[in-house]
PDB file of N, CA and C in Angstrom:
ATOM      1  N   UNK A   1       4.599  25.245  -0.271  1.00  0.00           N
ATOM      2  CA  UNK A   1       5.076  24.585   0.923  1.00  0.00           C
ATOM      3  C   UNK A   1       6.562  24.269   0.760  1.00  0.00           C
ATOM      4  N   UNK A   2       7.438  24.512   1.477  1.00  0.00           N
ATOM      5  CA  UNK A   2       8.622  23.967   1.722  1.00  0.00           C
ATOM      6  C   UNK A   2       8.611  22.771   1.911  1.00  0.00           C
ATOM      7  N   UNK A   3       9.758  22.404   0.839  1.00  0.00           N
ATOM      8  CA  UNK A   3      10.218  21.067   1.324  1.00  0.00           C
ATOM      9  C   UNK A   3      11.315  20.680   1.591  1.00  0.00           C
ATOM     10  N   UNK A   4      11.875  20.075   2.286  1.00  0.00           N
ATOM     11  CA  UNK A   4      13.609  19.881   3.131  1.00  0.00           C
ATOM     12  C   UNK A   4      13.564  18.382   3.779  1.00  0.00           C
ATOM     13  N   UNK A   5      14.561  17.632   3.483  1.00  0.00           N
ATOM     14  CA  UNK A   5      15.413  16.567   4.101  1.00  0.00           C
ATOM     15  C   UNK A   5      15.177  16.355   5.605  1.00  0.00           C
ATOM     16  N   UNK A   6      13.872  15.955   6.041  1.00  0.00           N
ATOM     17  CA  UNK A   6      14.130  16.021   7.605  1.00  0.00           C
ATOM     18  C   UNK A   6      14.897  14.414   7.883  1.00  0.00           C
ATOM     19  N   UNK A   7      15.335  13.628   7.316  1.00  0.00           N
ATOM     20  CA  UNK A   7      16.023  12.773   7.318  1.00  0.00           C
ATOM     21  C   UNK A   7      17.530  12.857   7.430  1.00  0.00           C
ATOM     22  N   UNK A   8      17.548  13.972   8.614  1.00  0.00           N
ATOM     23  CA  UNK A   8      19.097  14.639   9.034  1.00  0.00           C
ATOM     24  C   UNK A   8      18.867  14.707  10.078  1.00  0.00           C
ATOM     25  N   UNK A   9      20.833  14.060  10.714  1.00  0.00           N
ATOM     26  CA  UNK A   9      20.283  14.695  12.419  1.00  0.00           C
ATOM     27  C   UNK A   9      20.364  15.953  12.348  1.00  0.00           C
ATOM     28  N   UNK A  10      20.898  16.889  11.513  1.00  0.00           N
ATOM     29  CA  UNK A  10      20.682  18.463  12.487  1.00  0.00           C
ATOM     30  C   UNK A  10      18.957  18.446  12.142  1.00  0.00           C
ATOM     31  N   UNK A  11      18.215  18.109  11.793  1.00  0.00           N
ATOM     32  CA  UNK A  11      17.049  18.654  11.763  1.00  0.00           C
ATOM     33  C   UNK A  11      16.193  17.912  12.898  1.00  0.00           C
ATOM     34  N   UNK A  12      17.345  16.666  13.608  1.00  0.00           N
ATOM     35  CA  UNK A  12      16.545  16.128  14.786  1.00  0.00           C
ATOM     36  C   UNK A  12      16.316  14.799  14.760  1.00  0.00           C
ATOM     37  N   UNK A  13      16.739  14.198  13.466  1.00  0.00           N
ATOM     38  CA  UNK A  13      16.435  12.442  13.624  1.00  0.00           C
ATOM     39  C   UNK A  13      17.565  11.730  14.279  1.00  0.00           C
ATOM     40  N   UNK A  14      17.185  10.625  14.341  1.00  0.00           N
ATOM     41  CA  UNK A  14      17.816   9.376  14.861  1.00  0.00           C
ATOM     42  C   UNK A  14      17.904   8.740  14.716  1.00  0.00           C
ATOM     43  N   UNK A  15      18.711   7.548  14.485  1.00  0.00           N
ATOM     44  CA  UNK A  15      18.869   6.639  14.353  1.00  0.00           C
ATOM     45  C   UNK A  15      18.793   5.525  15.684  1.00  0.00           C
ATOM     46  N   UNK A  16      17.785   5.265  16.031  1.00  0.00           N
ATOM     47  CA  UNK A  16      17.742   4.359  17.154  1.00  0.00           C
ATOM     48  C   UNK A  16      17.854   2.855  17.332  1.00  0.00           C
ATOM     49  N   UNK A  17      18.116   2.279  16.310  1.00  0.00           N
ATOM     50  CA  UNK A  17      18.425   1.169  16.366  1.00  0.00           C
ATOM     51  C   UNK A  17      18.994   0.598  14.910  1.00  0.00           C
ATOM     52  N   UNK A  18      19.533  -0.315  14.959  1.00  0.00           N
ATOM     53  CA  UNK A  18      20.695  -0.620  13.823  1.00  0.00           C
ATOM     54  C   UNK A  18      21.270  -2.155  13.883  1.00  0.00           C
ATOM     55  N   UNK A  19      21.122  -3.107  13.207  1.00  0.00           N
ATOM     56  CA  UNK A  19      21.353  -4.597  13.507  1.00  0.00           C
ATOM     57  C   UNK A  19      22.865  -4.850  13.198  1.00  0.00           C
ATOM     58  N   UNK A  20      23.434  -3.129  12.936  1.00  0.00           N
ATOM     59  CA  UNK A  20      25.150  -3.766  12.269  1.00  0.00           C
ATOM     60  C   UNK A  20      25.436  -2.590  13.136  1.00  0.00           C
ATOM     61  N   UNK A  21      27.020  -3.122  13.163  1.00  0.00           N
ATOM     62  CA  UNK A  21      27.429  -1.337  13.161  1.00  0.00           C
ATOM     63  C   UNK A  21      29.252  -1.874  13.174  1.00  0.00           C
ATOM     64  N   UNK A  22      29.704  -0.984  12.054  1.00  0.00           N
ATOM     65  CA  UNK A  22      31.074  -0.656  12.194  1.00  0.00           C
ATOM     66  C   UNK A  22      31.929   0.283  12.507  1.00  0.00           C
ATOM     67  N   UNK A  23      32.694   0.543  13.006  1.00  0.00           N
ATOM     68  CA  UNK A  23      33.641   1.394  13.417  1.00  0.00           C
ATOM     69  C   UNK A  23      33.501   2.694  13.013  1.00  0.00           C
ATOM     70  N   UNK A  24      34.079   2.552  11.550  1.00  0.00           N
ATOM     71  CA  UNK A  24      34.026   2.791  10.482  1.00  0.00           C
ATOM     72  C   UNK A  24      33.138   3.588   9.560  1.00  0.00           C
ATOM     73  N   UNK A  25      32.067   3.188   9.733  1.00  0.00           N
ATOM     74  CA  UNK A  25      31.150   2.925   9.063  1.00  0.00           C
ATOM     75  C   UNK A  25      29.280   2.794   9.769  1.00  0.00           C
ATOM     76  N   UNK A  26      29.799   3.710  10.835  1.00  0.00           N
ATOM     77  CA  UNK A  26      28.213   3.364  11.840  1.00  0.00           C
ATOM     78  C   UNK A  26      27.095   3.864  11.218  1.00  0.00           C
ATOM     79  N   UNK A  27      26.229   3.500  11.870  1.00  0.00           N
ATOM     80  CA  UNK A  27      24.779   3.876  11.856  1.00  0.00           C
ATOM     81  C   UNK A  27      24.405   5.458  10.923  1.00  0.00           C
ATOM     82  N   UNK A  28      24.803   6.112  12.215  1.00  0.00           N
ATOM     83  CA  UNK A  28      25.030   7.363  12.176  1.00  0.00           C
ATOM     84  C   UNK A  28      24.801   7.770  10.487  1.00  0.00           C
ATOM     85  N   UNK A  29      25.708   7.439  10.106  1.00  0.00           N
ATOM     86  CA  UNK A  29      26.040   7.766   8.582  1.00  0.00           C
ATOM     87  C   UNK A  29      24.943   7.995   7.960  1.00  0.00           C
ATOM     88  N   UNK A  30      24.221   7.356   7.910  1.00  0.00           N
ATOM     89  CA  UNK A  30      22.745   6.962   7.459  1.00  0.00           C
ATOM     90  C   UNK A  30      22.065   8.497   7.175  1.00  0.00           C
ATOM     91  N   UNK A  31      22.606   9.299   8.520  1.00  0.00           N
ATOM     92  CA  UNK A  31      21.336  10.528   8.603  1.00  0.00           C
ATOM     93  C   UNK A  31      22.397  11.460   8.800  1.00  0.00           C
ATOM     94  N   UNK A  32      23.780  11.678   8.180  1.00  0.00           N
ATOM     95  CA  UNK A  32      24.516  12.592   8.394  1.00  0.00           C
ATOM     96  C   UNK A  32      24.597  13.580   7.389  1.00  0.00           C
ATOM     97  N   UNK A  33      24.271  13.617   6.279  1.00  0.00           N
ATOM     98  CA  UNK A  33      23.666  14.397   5.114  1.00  0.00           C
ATOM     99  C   UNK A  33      25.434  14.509   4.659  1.00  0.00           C
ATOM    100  N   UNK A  34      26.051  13.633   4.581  1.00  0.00           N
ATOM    101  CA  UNK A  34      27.371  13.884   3.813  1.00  0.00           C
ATOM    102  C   UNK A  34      27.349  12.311   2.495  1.00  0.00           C
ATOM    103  N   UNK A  35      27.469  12.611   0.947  1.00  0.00           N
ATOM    104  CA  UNK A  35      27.232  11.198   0.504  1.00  0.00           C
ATOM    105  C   UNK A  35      28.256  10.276   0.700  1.00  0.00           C
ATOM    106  N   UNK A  36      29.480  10.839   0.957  1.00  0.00           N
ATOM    107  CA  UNK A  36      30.487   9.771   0.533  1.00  0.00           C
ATOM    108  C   UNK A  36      30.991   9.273   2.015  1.00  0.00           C
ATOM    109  N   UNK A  37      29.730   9.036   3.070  1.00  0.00           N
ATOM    110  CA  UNK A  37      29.744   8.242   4.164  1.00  0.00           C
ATOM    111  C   UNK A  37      28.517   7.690   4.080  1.00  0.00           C
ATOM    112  N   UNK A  38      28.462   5.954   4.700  1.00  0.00           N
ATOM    113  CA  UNK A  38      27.765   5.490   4.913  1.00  0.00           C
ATOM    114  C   UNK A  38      27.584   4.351   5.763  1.00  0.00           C
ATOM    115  N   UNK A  39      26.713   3.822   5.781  1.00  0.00           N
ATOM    116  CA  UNK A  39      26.704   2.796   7.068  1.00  0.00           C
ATOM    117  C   UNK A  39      27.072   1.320   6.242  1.00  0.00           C
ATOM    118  N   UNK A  40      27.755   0.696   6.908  1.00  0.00           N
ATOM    119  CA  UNK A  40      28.078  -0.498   6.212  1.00  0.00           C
ATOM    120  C   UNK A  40      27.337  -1.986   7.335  1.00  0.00           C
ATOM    121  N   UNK A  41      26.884  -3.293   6.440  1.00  0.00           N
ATOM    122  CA  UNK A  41      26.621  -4.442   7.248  1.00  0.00           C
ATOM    123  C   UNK A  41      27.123  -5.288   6.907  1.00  0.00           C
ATOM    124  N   UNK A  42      27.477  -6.512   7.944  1.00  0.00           N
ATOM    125  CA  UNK A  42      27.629  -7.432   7.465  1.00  0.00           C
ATOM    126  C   UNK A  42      27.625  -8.582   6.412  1.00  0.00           C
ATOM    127  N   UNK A  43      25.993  -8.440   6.065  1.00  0.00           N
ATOM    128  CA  UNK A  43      25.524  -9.170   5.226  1.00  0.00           C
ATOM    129  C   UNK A  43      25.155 -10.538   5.447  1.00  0.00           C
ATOM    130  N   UNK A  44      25.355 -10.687   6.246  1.00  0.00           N
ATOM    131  CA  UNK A  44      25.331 -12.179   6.629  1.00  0.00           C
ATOM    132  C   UNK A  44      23.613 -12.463   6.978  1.00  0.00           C
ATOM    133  N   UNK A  45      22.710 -11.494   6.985  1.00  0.00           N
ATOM    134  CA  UNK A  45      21.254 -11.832   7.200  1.00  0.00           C
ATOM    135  C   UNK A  45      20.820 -10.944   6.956  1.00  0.00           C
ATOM    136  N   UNK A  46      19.050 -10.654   7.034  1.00  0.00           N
ATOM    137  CA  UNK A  46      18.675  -9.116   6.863  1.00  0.00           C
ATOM    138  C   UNK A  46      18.927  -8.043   7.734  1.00  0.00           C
ATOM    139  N   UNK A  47      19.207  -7.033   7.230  1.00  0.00           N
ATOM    140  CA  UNK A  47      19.672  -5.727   8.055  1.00  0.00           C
ATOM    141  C   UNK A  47      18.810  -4.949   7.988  1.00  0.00           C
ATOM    142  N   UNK A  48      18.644  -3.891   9.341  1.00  0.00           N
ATOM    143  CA  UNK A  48      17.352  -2.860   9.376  1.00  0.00           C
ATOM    144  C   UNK A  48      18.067  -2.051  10.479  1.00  0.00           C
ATOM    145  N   UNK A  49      17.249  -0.484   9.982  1.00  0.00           N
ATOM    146  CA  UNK A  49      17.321   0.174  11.325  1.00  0.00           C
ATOM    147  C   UNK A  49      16.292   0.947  11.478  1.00  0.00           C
ATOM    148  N   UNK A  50      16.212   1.844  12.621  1.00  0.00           N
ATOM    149  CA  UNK A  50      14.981   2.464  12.821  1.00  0.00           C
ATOM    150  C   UNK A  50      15.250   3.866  12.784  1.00  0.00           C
ATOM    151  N   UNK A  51      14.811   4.408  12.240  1.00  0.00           N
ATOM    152  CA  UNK A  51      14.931   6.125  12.395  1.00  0.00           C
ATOM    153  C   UNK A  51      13.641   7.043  13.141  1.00  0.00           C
ATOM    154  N   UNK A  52      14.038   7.693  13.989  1.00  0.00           N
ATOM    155  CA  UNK A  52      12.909   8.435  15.042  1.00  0.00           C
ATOM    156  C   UNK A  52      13.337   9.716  14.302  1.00  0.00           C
ATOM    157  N   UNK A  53      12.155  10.257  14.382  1.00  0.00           N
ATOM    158  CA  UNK A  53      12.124  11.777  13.807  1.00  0.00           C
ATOM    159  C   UNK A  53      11.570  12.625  14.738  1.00  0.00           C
ATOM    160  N   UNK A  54      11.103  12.286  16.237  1.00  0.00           N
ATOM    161  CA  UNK A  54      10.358  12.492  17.231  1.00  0.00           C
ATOM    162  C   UNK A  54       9.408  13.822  17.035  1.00  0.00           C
ATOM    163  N   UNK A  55       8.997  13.969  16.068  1.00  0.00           N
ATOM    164  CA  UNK A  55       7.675  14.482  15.699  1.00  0.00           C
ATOM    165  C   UNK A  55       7.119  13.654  14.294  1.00  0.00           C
ATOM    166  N   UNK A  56       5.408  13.912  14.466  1.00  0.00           N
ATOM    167  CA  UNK A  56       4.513  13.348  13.427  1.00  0.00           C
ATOM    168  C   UNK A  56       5.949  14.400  11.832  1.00  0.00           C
ATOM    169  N   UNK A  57       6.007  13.423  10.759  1.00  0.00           N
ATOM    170  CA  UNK A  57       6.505  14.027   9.790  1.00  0.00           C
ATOM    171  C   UNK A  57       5.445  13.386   8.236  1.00  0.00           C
ATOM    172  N   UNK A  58       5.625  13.836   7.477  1.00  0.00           N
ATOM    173  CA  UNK A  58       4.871  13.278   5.691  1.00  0.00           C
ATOM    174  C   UNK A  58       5.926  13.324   5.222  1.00  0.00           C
ATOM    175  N   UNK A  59       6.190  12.215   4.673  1.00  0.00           N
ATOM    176  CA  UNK A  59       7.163  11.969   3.859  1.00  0.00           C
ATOM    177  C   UNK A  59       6.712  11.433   2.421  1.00  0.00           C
ATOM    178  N   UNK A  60       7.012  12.539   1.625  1.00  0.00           N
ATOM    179  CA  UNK A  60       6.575  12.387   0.295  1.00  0.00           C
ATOM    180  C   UNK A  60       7.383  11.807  -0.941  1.00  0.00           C
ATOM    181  N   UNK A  61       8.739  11.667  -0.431  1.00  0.00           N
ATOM    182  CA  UNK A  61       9.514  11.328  -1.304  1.00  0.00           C
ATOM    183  C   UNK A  61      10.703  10.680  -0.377  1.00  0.00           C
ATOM    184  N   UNK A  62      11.376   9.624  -1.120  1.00  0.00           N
ATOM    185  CA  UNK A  62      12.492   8.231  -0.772  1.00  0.00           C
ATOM    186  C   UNK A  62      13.924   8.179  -1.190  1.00  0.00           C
ATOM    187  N   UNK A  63      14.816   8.411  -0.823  1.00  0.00           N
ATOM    188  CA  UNK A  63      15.851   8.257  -2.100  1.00  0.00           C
ATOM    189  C   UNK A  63      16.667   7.378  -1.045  1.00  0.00           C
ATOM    190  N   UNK A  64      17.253   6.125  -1.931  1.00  0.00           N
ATOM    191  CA  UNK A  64      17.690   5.282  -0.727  1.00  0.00           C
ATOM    192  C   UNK A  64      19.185   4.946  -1.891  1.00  0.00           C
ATOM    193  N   UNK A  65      20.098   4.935  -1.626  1.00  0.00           N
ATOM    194  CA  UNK A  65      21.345   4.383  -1.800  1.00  0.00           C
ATOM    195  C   UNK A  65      21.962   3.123  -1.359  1.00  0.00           C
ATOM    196  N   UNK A  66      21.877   2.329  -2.260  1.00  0.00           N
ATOM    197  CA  UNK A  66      22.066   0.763  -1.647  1.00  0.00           C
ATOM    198  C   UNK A  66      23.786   0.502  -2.106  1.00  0.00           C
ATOM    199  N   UNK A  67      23.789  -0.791  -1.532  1.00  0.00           N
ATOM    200  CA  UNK A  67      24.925  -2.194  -2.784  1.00  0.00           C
ATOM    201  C   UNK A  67      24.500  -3.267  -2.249  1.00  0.00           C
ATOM    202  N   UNK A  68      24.139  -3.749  -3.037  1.00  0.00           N
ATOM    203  CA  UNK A  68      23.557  -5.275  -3.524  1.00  0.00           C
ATOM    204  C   UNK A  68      22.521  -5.832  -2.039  1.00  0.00           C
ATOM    205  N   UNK A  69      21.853  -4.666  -1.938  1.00  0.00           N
ATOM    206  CA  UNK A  69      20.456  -5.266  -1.530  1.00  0.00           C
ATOM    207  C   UNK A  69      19.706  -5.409  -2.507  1.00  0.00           C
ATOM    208  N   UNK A  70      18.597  -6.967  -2.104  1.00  0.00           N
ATOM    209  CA  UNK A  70      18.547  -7.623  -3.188  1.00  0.00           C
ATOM    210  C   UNK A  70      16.823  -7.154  -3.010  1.00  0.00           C
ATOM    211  N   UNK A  71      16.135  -6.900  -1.833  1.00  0.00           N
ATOM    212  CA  UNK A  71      14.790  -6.357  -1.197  1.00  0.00           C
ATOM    213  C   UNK A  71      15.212  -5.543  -0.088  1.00  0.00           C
ATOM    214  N   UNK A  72      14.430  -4.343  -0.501  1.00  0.00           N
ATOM    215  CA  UNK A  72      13.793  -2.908   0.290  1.00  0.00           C
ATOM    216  C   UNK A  72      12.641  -2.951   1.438  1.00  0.00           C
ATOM    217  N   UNK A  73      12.356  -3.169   2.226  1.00  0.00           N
ATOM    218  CA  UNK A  73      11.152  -3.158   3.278  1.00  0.00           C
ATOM    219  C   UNK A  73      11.137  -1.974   3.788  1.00  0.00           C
ATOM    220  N   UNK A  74      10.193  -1.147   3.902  1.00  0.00           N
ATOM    221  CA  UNK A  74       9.864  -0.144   4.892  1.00  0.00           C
ATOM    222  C   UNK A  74       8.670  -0.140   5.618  1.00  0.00           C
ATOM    223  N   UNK A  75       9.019  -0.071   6.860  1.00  0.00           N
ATOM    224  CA  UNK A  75       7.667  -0.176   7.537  1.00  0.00           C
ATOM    225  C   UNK A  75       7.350   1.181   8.565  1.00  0.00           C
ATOM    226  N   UNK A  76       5.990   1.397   9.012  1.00  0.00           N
ATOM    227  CA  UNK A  76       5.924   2.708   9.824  1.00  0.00           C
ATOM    228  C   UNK A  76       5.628   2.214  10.624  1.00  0.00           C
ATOM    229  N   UNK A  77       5.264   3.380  11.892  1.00  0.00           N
ATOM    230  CA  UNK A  77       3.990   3.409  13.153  1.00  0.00           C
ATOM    231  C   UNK A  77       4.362   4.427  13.239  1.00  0.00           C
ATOM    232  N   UNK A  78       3.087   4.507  13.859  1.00  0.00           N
ATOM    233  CA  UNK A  78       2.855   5.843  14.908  1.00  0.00           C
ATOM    234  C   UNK A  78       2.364   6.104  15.856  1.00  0.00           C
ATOM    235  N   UNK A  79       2.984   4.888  16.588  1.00  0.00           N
ATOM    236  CA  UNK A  79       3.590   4.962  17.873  1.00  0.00           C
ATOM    237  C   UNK A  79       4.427   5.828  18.308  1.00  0.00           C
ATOM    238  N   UNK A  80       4.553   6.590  19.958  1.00  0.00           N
ATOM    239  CA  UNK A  80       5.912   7.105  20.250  1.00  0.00           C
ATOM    240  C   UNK A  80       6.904   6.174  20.322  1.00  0.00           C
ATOM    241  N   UNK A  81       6.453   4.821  20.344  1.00  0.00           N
ATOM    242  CA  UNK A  81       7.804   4.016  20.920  1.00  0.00           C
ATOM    243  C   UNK A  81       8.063   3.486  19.896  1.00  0.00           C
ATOM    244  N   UNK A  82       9.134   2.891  19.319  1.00  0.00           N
ATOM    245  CA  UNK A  82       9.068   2.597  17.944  1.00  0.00           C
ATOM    246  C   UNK A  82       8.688   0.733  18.333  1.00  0.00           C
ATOM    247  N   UNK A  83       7.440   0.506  17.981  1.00  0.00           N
ATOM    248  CA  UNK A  83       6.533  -0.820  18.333  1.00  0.00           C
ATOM    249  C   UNK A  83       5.593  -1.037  17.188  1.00  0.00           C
ATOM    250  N   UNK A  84       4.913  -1.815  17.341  1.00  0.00           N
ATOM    251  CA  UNK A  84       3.584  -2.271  16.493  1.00  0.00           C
ATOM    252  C   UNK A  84       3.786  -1.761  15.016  1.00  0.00           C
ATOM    253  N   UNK A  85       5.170  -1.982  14.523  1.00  0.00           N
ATOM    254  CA  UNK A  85       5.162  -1.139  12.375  1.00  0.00           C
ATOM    255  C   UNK A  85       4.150  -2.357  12.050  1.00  0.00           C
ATOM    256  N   UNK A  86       4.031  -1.588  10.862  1.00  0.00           N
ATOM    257  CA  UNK A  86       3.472  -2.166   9.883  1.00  0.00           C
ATOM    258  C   UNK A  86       3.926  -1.917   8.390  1.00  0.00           C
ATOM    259  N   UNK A  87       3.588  -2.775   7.710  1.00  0.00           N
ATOM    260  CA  UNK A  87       4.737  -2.846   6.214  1.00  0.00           C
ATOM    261  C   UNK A  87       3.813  -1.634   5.205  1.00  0.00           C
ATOM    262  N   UNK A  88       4.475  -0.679   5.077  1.00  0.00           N
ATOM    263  CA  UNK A  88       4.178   0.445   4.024  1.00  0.00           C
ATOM    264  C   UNK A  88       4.652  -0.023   2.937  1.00  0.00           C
ATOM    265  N   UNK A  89       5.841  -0.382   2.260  1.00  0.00           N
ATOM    266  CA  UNK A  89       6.301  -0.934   1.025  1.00  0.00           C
ATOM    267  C   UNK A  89       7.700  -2.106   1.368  1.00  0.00           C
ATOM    268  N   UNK A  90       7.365  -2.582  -0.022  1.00  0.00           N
ATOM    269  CA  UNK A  90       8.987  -3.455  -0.152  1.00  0.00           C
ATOM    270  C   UNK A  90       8.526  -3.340  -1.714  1.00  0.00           C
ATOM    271  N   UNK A  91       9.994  -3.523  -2.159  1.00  0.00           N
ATOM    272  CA  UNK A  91      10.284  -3.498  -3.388  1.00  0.00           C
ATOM    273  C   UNK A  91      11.646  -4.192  -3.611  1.00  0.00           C
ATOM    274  N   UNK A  92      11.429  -5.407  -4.781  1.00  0.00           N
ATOM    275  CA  UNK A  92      13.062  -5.964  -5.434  1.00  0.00           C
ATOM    276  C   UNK A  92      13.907  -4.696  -5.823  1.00  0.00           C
ATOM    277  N   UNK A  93      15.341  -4.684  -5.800  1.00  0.00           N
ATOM    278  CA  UNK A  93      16.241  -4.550  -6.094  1.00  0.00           C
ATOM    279  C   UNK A  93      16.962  -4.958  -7.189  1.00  0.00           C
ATOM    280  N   UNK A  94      17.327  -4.505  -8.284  1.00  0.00           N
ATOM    281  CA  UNK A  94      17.972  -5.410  -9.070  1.00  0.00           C
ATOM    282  C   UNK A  94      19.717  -4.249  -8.927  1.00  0.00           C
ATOM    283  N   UNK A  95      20.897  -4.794  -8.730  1.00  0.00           N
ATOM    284  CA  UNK A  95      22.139  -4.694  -8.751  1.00  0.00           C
ATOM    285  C   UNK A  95      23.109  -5.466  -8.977  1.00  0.00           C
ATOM    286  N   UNK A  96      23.124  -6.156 -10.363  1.00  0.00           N
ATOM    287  CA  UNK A  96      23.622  -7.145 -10.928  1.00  0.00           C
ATOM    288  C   UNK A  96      24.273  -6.109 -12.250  1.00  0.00           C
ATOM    289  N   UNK A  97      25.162  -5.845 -12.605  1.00  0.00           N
ATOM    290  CA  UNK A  97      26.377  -6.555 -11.771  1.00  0.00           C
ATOM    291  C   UNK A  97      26.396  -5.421 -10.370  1.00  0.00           C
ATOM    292  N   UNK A  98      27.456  -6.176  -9.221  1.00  0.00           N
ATOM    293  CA  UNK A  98      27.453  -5.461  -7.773  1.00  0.00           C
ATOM    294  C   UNK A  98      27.959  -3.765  -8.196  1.00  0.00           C
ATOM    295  N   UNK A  99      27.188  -3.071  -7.839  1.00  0.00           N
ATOM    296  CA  UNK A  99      27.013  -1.656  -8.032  1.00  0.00           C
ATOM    297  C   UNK A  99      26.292  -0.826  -6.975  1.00  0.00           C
ATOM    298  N   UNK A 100      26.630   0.228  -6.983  1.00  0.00           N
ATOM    299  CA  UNK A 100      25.771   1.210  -6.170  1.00  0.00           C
ATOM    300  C   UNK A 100      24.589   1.637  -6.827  1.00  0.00           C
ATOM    301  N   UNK A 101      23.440   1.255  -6.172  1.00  0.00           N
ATOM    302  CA  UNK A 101      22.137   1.730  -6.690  1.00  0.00           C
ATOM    303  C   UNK A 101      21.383   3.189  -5.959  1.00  0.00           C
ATOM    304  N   UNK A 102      21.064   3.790  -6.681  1.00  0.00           N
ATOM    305  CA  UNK A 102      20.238   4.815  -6.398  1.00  0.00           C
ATOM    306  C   UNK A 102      18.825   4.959  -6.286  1.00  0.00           C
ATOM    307  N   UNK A 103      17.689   4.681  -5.511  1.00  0.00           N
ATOM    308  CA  UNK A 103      16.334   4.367  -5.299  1.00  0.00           C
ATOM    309  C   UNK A 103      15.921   5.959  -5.453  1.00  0.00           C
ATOM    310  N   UNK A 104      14.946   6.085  -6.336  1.00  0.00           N
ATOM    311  CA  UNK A 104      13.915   7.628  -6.323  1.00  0.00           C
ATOM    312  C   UNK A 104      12.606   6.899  -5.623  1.00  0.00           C
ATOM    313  N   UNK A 105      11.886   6.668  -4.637  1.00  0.00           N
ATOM    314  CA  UNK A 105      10.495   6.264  -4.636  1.00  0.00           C
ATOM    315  C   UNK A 105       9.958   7.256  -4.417  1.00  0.00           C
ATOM    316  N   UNK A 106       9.147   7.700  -5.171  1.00  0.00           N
ATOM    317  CA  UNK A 106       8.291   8.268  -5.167  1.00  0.00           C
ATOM    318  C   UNK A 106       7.093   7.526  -4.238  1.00  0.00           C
ATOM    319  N   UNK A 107       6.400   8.178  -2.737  1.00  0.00           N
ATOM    320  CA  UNK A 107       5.683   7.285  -2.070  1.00  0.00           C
ATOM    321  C   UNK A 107       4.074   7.932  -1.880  1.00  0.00           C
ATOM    322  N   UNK A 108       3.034   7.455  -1.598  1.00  0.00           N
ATOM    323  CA  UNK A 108       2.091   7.454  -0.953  1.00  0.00           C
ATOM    324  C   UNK A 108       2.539   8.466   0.611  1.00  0.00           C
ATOM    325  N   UNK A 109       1.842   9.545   0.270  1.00  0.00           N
ATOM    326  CA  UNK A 109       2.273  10.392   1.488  1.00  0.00           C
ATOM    327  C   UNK A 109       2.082   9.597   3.212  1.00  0.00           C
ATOM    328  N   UNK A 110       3.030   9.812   3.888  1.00  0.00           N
ATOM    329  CA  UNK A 110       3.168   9.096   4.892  1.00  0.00           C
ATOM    330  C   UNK A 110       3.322   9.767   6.172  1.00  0.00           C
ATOM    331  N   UNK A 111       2.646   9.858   7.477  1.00  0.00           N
ATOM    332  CA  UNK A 111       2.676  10.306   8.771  1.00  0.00           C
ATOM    333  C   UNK A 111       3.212   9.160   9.756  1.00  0.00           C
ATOM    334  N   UNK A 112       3.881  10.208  10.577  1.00  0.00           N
ATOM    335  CA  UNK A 112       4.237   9.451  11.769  1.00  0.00           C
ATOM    336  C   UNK A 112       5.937   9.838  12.139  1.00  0.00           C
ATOM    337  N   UNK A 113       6.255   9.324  12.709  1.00  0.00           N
ATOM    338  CA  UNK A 113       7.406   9.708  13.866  1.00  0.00           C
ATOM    339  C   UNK A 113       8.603   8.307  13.366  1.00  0.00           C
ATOM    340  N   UNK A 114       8.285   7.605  13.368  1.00  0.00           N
ATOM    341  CA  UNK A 114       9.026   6.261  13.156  1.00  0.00           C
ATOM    342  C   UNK A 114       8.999   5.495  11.868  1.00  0.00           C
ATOM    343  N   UNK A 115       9.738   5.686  11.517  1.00  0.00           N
ATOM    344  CA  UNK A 115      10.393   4.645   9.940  1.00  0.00           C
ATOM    345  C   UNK A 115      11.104   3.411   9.978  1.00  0.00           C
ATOM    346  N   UNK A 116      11.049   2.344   9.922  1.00  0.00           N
ATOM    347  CA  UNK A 116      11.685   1.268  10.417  1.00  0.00           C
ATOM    348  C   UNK A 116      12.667   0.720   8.512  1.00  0.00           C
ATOM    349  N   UNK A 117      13.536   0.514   8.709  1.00  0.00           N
ATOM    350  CA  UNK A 117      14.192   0.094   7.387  1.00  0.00           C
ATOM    351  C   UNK A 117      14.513  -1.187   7.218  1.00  0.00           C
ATOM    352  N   UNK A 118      14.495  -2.695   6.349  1.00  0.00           N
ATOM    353  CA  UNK A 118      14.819  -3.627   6.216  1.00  0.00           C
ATOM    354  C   UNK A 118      15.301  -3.672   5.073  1.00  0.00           C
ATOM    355  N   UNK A 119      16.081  -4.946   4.679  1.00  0.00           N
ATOM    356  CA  UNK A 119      16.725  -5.247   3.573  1.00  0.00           C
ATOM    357  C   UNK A 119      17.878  -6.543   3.779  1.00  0.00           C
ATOM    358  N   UNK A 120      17.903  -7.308   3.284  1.00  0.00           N
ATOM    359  CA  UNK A 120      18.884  -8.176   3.158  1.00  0.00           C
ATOM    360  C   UNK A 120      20.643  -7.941   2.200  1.00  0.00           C
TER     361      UNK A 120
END
């Protein structure tokens, strides 16, 4: 079976919602498949966004690139509308001293259309 990054917009995702956004530094970034862009937040509370993939997808594997998030939340549905998630994982963070962290999760195979992201 092939496996490929559908966590790109050319392959069709989205980013539909986003509790920050800079100039600079938008959303976008998130799913642009380039590393040395990314989305930046405030920080000032927890931050999340939602990614639509607008088809059912399995997602077998995670790789998340942080700085100094301190907790990971991910939640699904599978719903078309992105409504009713429910918490698939969270996991601590440790990035002491402030550094760029690199997440491998290896996950529990996962269906559905909608990925919701949290983190403080």
């Amino acid at each position: 079976m092939r496996k490929f990054d559908l966590c790109l917009s050319s392959e069709g995702a989205e980013v539909v919602l986003a509790t920050s956004s800079d100039e600079k530094h938008p959303p976008e970034n998130i799913i642009d498949g380039n590393p040395e862009t990314f989305w930046t937040t405030t920080g000032m509370f927890p931050q999340e966004f939602i990614i639509c993939f607008h088809k059912h997808v399995k997602v077998e594997k995670l790789i998340i690139q942080s700085y100094l998030v301190r907790t990971l939340k991910i939640e699904k549905t599978t719903s078309k509308e992105p409504v009713s998630f429910e918490q698939w994982i969270e996991k601590a963070t440790k990035s002491v001293p402030p550094t760029r962290s690199l997440k491998d999760l290896s996950l529990e195979k996962l269906r559905g259309p909608r990925k919701k992201i949290c983190g403080p």
